[in-house]
Protein backbone atom coordinates (compact mmCIF):
# COMPACT_ATOMS: atom_id res chain seq x y z
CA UNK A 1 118.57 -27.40 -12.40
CA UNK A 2 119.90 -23.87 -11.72
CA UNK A 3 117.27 -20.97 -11.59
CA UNK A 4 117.75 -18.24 -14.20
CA UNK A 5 118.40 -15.19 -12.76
CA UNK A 6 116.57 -12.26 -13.45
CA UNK A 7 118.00 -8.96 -14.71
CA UNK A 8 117.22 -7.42 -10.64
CA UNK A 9 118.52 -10.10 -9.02
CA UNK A 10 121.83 -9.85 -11.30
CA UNK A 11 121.88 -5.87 -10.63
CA UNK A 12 121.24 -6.20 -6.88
CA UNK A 13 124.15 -8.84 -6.61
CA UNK A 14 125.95 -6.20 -8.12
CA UNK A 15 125.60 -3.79 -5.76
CA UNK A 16 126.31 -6.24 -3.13
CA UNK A 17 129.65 -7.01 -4.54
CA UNK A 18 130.62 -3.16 -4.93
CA UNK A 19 129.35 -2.57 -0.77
CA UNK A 20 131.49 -5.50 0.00
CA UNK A 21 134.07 -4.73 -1.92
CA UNK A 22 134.23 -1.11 -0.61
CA UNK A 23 133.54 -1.11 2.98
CA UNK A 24 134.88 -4.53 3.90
CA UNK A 25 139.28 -5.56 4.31
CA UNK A 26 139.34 -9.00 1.88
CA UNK A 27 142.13 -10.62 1.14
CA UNK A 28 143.26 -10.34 -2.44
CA UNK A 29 141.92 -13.91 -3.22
CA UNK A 30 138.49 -13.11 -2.48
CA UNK A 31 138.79 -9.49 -3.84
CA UNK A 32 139.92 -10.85 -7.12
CA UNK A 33 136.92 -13.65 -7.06
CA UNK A 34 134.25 -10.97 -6.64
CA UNK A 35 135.90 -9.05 -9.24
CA UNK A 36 135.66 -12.27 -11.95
CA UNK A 37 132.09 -12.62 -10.82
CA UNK A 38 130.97 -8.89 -10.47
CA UNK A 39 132.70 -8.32 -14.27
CA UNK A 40 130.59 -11.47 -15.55
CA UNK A 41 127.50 -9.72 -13.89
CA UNK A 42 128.29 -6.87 -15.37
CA UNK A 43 128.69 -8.13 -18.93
CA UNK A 44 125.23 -10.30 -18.38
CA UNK A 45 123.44 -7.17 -17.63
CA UNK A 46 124.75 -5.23 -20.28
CA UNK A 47 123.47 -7.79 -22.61
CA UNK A 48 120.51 -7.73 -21.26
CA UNK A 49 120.32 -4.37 -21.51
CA UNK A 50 121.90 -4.59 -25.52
CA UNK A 51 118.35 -7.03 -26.49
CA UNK A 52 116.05 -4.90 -24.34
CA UNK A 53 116.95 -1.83 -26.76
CA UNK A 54 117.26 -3.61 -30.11
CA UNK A 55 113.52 -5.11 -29.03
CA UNK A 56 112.50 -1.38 -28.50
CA UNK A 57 113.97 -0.19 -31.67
CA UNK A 58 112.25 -3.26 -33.63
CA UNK A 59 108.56 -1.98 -31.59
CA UNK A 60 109.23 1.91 -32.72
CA UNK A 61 110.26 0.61 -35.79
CA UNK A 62 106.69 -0.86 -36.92
């Protein structure tokens, strides 16, 4: 069974995709398959980040 990945590991994925992306030559195949999986990272974090604020909200709230 596949580890969950954490919200870092997810974010510092990320970031390797963008370095790779921007200061490597890739052929448009592999350029458009770290865009599919940087855009899913992206909308994973986001989220992540979405529940971490309506959790804080629901703690102030109280």
């Amino acid at each position: 069974m596949e580890k969950k990945q954490t919200f870092e590991e997810k974010l510092a994925r990320l970031n390797e995709i963008v370095e790779k992306v921007e200061n490597t030559t890739l052929s448009l195949e592999d350029a458009m398959k770290l865009y599919e999986e940087g855009n899913s990272l992206i909308k994973d974090l986001q989220k992540s980040l979405d529940e971490a604020e309506t959790k804080i909200q629901v703690i102030k709230d109280k």
